[in-house]
C-alpha atoms as a PDB file:
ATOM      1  CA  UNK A   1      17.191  -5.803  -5.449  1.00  0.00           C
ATOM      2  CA  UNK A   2      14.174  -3.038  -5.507  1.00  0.00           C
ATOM      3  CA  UNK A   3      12.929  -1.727  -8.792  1.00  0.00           C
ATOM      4  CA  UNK A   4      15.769   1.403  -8.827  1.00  0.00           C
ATOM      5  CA  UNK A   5      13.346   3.520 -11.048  1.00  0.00           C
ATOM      6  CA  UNK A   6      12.895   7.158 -10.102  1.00  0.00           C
ATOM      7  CA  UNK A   7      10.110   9.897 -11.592  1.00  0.00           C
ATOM      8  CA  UNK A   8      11.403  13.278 -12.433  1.00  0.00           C
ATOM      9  CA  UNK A   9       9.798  15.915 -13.984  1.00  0.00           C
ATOM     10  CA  UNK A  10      13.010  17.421 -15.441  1.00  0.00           C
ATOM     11  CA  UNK A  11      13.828  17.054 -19.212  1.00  0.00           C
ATOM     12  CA  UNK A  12      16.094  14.160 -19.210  1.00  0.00           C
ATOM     13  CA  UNK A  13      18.544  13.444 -22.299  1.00  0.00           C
ATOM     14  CA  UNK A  14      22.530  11.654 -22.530  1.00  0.00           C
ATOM     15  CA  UNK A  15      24.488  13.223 -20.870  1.00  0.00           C
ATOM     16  CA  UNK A  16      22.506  15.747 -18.543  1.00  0.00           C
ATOM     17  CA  UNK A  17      23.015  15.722 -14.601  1.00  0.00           C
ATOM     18  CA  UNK A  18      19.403  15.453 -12.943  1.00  0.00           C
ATOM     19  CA  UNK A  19      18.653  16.063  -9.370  1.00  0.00           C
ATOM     20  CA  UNK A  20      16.454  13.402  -7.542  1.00  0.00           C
ATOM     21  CA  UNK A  21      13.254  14.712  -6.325  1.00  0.00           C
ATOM     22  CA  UNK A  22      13.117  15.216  -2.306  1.00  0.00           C
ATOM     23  CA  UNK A  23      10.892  11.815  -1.918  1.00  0.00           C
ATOM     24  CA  UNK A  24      13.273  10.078  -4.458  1.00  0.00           C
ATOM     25  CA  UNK A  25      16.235  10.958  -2.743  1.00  0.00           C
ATOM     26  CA  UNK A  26      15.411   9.929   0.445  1.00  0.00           C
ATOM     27  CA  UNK A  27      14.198   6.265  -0.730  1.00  0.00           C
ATOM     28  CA  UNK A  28      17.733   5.931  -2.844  1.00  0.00           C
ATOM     29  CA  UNK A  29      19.685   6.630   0.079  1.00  0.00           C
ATOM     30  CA  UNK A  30      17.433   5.637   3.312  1.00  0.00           C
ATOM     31  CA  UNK A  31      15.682   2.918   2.048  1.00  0.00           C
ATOM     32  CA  UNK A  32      17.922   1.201  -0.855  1.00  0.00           C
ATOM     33  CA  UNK A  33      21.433   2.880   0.483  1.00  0.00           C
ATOM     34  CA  UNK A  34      22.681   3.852  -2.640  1.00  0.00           C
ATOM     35  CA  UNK A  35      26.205   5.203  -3.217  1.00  0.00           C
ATOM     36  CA  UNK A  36      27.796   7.230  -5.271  1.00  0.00           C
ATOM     37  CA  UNK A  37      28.681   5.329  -8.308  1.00  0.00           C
ATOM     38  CA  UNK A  38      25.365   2.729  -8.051  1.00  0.00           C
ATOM     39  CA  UNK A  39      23.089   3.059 -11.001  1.00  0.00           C
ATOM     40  CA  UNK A  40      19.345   3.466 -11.302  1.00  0.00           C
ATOM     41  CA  UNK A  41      16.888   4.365 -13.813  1.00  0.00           C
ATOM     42  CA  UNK A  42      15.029   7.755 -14.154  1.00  0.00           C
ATOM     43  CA  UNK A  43      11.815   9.079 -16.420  1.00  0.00           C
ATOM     44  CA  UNK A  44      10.168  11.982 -16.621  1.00  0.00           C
ATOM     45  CA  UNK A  45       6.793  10.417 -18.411  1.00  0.00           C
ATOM     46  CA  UNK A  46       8.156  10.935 -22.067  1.00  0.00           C
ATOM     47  CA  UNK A  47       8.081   7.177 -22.985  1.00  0.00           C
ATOM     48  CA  UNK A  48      12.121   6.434 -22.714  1.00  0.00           C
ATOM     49  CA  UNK A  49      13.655   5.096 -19.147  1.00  0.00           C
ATOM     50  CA  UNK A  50      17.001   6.800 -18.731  1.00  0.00           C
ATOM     51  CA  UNK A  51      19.810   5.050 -17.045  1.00  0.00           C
ATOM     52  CA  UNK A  52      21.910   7.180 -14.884  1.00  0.00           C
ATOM     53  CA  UNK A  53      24.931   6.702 -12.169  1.00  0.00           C
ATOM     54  CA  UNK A  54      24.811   8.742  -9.262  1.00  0.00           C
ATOM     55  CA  UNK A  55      26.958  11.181  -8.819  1.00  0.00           C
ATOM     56  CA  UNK A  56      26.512  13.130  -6.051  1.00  0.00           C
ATOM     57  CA  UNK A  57      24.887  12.557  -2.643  1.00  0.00           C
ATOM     58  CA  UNK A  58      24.988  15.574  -0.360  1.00  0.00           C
ATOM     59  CA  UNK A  59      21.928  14.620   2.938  1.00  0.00           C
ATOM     60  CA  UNK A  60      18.543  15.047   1.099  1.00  0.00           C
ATOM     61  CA  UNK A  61      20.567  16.087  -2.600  1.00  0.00           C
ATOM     62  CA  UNK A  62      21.370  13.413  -4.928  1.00  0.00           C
ATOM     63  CA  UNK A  63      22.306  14.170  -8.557  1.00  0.00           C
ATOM     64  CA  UNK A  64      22.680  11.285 -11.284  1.00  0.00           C
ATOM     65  CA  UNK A  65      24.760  12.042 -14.709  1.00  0.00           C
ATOM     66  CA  UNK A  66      22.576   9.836 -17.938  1.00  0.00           C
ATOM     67  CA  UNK A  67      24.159   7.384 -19.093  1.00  0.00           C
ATOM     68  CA  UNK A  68      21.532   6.093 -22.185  1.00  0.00           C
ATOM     69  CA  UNK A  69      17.913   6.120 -23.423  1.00  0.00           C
ATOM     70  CA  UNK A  70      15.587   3.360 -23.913  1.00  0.00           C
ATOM     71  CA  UNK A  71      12.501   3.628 -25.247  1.00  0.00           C
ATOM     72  CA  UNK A  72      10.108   1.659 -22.977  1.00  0.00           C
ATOM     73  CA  UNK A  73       7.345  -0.484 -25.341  1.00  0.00           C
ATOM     74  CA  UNK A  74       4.996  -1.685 -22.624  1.00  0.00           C
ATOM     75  CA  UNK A  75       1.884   0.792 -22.960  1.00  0.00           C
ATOM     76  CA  UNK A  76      -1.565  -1.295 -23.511  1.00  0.00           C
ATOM     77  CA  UNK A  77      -2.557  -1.059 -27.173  1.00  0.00           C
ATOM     78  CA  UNK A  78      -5.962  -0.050 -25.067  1.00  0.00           C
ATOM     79  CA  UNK A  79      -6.881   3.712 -24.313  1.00  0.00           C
ATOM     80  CA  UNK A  80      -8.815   3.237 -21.388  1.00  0.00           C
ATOM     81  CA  UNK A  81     -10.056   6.665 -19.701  1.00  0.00           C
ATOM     82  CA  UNK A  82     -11.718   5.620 -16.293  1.00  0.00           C
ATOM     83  CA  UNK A  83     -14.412   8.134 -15.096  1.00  0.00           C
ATOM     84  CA  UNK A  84     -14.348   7.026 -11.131  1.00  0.00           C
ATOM     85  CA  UNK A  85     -16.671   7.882  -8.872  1.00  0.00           C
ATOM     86  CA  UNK A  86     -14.848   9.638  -5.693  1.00  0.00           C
ATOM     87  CA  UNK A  87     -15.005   6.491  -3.059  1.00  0.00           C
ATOM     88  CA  UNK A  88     -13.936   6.863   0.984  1.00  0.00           C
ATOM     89  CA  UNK A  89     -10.793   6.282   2.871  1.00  0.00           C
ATOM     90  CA  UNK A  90      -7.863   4.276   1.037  1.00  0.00           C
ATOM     91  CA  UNK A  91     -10.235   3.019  -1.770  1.00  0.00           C
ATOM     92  CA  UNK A  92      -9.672   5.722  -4.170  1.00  0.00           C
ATOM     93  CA  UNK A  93      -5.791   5.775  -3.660  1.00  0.00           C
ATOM     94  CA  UNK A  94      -6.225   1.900  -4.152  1.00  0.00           C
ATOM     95  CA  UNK A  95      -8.352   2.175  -7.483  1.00  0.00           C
ATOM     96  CA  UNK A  96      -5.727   4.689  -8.909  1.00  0.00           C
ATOM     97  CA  UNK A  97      -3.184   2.576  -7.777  1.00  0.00           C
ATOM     98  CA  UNK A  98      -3.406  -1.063  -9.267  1.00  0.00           C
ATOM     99  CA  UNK A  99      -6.016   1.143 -12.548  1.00  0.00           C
ATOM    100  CA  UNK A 100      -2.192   2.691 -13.470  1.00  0.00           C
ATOM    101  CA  UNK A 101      -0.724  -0.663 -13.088  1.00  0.00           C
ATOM    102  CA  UNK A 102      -3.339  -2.471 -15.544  1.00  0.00           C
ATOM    103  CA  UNK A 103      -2.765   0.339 -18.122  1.00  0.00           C
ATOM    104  CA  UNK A 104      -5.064   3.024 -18.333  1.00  0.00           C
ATOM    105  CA  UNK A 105      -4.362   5.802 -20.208  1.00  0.00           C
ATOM    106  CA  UNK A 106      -5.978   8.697 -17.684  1.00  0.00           C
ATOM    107  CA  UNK A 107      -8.146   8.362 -14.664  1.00  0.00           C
ATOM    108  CA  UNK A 108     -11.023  11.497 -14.062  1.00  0.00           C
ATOM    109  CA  UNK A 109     -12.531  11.384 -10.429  1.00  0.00           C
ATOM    110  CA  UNK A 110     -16.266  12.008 -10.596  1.00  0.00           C
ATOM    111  CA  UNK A 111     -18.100  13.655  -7.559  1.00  0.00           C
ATOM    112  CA  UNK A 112     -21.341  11.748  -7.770  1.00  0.00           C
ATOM    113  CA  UNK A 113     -24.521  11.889  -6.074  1.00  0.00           C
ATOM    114  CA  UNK A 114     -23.387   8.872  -3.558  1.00  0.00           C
ATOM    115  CA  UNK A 115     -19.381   9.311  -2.996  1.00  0.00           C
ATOM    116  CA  UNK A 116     -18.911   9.751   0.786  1.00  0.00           C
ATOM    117  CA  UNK A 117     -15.991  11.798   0.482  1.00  0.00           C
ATOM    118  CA  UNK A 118     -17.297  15.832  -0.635  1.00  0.00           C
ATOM    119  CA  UNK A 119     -14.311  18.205  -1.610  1.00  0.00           C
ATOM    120  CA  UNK A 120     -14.157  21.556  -1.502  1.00  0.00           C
ATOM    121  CA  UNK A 121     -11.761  23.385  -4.191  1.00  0.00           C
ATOM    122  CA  UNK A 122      -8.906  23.636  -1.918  1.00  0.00           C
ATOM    123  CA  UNK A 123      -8.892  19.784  -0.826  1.00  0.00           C
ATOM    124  CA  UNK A 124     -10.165  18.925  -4.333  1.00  0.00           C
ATOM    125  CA  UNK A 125      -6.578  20.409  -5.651  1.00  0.00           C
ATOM    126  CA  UNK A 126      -4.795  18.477  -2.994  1.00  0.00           C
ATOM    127  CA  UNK A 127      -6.535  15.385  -3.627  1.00  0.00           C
ATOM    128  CA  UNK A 128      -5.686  15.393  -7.349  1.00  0.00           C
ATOM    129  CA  UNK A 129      -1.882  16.474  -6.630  1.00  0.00           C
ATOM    130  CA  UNK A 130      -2.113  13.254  -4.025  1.00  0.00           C
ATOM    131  CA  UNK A 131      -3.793  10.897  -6.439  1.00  0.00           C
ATOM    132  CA  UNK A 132      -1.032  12.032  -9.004  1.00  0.00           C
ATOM    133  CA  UNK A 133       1.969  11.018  -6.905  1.00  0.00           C
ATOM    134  CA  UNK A 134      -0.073   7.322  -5.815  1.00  0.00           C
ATOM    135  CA  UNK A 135      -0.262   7.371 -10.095  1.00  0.00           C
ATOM    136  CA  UNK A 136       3.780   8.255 -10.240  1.00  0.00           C
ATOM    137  CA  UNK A 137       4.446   5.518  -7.732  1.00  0.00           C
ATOM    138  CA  UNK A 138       2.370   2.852  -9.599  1.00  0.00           C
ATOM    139  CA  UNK A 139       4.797   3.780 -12.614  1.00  0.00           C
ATOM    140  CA  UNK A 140       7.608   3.292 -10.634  1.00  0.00           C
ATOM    141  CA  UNK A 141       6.989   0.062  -9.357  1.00  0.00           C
ATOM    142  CA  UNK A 142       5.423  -1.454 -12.939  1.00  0.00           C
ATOM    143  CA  UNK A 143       7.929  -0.372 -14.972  1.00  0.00           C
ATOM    144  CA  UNK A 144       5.689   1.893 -17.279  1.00  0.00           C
ATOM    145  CA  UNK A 145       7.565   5.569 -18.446  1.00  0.00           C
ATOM    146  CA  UNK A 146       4.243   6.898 -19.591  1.00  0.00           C
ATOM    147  CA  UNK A 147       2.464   8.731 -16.431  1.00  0.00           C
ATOM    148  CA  UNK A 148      -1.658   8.402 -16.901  1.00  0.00           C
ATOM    149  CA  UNK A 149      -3.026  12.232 -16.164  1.00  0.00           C
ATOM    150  CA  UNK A 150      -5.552  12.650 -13.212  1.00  0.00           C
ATOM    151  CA  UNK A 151      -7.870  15.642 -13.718  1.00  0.00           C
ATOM    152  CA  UNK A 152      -9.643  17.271 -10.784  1.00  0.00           C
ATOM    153  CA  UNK A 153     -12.714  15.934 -10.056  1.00  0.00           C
ATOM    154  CA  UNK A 154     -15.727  16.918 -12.196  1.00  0.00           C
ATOM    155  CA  UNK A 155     -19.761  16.305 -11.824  1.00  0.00           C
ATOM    156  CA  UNK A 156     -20.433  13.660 -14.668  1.00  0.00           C
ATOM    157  CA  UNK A 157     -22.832  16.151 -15.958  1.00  0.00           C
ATOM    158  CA  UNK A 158     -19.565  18.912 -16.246  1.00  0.00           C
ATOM    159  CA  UNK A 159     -17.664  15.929 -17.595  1.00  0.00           C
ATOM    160  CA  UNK A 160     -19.769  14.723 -20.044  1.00  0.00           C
ATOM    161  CA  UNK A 161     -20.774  18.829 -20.851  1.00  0.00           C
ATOM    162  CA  UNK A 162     -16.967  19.024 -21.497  1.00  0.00           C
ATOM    163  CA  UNK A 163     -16.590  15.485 -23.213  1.00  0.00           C
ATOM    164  CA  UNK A 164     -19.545  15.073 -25.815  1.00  0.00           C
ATOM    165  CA  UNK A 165     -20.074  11.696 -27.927  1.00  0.00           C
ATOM    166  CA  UNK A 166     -17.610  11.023 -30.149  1.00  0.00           C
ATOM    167  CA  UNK A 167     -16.105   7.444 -31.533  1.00  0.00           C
ATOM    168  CA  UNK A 168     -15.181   6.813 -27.902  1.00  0.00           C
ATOM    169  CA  UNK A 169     -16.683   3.453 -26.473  1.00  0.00           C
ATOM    170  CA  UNK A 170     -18.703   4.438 -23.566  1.00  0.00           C
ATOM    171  CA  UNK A 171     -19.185   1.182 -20.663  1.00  0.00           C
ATOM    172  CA  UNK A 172     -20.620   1.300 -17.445  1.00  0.00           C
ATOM    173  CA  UNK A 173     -21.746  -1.132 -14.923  1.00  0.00           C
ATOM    174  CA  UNK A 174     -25.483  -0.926 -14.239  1.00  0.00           C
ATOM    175  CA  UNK A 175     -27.148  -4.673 -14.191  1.00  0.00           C
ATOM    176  CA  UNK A 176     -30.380  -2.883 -15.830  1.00  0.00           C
ATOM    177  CA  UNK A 177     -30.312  -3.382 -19.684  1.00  0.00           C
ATOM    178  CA  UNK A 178     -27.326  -4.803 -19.818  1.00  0.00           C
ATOM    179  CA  UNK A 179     -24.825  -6.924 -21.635  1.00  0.00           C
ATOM    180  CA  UNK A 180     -21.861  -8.704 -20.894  1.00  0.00           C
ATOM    181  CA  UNK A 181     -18.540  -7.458 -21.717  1.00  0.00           C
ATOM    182  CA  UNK A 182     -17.561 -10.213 -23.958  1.00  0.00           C
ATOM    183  CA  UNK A 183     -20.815  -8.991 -26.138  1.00  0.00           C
ATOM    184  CA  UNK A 184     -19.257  -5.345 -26.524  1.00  0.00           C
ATOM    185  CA  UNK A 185     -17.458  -4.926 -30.080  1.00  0.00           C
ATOM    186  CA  UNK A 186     -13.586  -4.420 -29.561  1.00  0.00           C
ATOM    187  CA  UNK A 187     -13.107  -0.844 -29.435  1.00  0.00           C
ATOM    188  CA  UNK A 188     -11.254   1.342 -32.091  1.00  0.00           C
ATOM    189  CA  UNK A 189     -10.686   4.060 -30.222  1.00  0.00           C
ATOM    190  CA  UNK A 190     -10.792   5.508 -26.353  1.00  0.00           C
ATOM    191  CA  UNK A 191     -13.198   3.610 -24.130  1.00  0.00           C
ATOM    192  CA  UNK A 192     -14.571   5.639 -21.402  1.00  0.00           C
ATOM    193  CA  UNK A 193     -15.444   3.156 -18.343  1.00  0.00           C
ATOM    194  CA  UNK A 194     -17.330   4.967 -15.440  1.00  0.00           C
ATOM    195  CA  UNK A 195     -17.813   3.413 -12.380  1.00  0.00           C
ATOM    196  CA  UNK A 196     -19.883   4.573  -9.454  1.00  0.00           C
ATOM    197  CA  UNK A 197     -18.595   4.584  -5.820  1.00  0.00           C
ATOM    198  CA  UNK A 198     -19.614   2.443  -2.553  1.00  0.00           C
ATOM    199  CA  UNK A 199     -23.462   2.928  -3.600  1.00  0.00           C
ATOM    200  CA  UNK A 200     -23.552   2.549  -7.030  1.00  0.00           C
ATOM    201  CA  UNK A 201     -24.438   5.828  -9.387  1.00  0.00           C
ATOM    202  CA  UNK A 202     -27.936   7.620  -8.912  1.00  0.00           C
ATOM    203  CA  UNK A 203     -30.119   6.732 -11.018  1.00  0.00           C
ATOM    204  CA  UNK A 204     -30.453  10.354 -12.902  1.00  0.00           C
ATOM    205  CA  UNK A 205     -26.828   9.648 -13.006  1.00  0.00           C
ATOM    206  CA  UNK A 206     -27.494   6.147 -14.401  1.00  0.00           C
ATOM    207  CA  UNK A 207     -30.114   7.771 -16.909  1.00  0.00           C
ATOM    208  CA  UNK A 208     -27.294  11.075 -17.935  1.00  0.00           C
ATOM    209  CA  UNK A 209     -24.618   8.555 -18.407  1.00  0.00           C
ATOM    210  CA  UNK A 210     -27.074   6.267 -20.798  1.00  0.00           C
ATOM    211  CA  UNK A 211     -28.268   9.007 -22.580  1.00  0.00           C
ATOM    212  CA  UNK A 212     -24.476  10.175 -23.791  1.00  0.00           C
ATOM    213  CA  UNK A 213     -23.676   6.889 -25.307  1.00  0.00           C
ATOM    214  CA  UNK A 214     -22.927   4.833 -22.481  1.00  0.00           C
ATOM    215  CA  UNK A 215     -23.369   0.857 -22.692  1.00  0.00           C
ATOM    216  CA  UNK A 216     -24.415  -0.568 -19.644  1.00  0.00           C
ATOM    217  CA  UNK A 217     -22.533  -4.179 -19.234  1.00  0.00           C
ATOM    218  CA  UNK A 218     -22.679  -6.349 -15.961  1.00  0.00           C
ATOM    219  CA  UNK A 219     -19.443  -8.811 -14.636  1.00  0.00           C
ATOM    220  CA  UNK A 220     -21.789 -11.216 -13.173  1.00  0.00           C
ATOM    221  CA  UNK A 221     -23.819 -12.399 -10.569  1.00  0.00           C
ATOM    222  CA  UNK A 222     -22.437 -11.256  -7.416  1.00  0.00           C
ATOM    223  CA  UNK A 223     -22.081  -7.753  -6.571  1.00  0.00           C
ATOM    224  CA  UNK A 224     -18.986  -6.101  -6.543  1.00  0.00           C
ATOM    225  CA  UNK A 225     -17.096  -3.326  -4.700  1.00  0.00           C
ATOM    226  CA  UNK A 226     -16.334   0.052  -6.419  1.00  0.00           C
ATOM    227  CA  UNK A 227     -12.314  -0.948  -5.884  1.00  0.00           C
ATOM    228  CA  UNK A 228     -12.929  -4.183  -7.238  1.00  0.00           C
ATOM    229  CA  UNK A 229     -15.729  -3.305  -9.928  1.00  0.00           C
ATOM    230  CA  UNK A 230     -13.438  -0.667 -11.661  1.00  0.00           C
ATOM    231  CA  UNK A 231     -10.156  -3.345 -11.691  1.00  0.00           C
ATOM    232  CA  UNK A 232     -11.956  -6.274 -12.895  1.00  0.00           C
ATOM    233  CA  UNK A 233     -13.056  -4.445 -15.095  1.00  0.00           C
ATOM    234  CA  UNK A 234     -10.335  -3.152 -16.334  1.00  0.00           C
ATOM    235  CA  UNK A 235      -8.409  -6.504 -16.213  1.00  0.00           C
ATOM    236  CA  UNK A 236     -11.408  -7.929 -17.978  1.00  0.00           C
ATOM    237  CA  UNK A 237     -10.722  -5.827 -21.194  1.00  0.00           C
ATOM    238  CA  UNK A 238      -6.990  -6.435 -21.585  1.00  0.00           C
ATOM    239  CA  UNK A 239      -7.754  -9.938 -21.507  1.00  0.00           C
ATOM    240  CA  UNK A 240     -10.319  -9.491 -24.070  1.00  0.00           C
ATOM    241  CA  UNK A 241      -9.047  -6.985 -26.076  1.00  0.00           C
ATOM    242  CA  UNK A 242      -5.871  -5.574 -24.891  1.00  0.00           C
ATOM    243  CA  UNK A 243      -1.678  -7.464 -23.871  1.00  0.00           C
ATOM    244  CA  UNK A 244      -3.147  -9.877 -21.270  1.00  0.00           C
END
């Protein structure tokens, strides 16, 4: 059967009723017919997965009594922060997607010199609310009951204004003076990966980033998408250093 895990952002503890969230309900009873009775799992981002029976289904109202906690252990023993560079069309939901899945820890979209896509603050707060429910979902579907944050987007200048040098391990991709990933000492602490979107970063944005601590590695010798640069990546280091 489907993965019967459902996000809530209630506080969730033995015993408590919980209410399904509109979205949640409708997939529990439209798409997976649930009944009254049928159990699932619920988390609210706290680390535990709460199993629950439902208890209640009234058209778009479900409500679910806890039943037990279990803390969930599958977090990367990485703390990967990925700096992404805004990209076009499904690309971005797509990078957020399968980056939660691999185990970052928080995702910051970066309005660069060459993303396509230009938000103003009122799309920019939709965007980020959007990207945060595609970065719910992923958690849903991989089983993890931590939720990664996504800020609204920032210049890398305002990011890295907000976000000075600290222990952090600082990696981007820029062929120019670089090495290859294998070559980078594990790292102790966060590691800040920024990649740039469909044309690569500017390079003043090449030169800020470089000049904050950032490491400039290359995969190899073909050139890569932004969607496929940021999640190779990604799966590169947990191979290297992380659970793969």
């Amino acid at each position: 059967m489907a993965n019967l895990r459902f996000y809530t952002n209630n506080p969730l503890a033995l015993g408590v009723t919980v209410q399904l969230s509109e979205s949640a309900a409708a997939h529990a009873t439209r798409a997976l017919r649930l009944n009254v009775g049928d159990s699932a799992i619920v988390f609210n981002g706290d680390g535990f997965d709460y199993d629950c029976e439902l208890t209640s289904i009234k058209k778009n109202t479900v409500l679910a009594i806890i039943t037990a906690a279990n803390q969930v252990n599958n977090e990367s023993p990485l703390n990967i922060t990925l700096l992404q560079a805004i990209s076009s069309g499904d690309r971005m939901d797509f990078t957020i997607q399968k980056a939660v899945e691999l185990g970052v820890t928080r995702i910051q979209p970066i309005s660069s010199q060459r993303s396509v896509v230009k938000l103003s603050a009122e799309r920019a707060e939709k965007r980020t609310e959007h990207w945060q429910n595609i970065a719910i979902s992923a958690c849903e579907q991989s089983g993890r009951a931590v939720v990664p944050v996504v800020d609204a987007p920032l210049s890398l200048q305002h990011w890295l204004a907000a976000n000075p040098q600290n222990n952090a391990t600082r990696i981007l991709l820029n062929p120019v003076g670089a090495l290859r990933l294998a070559e980078v000492e594990k790292p102790c602490n966060e590691t800040q990966l920024l990649i740039g979107a469909e044309g690569g970063l500017a390079q003043h944005e090449i030169d800020l980033a470089c000049s904050n601590g950032f490491q400039s590695i290359v995969l190899g010798p073909r050139i890569l998408r932004t969607e496929t640069a940021a999640l190779t990546t990604i799966a590169a280091m947990q191979t290297l250093w992380g659970d793969f």
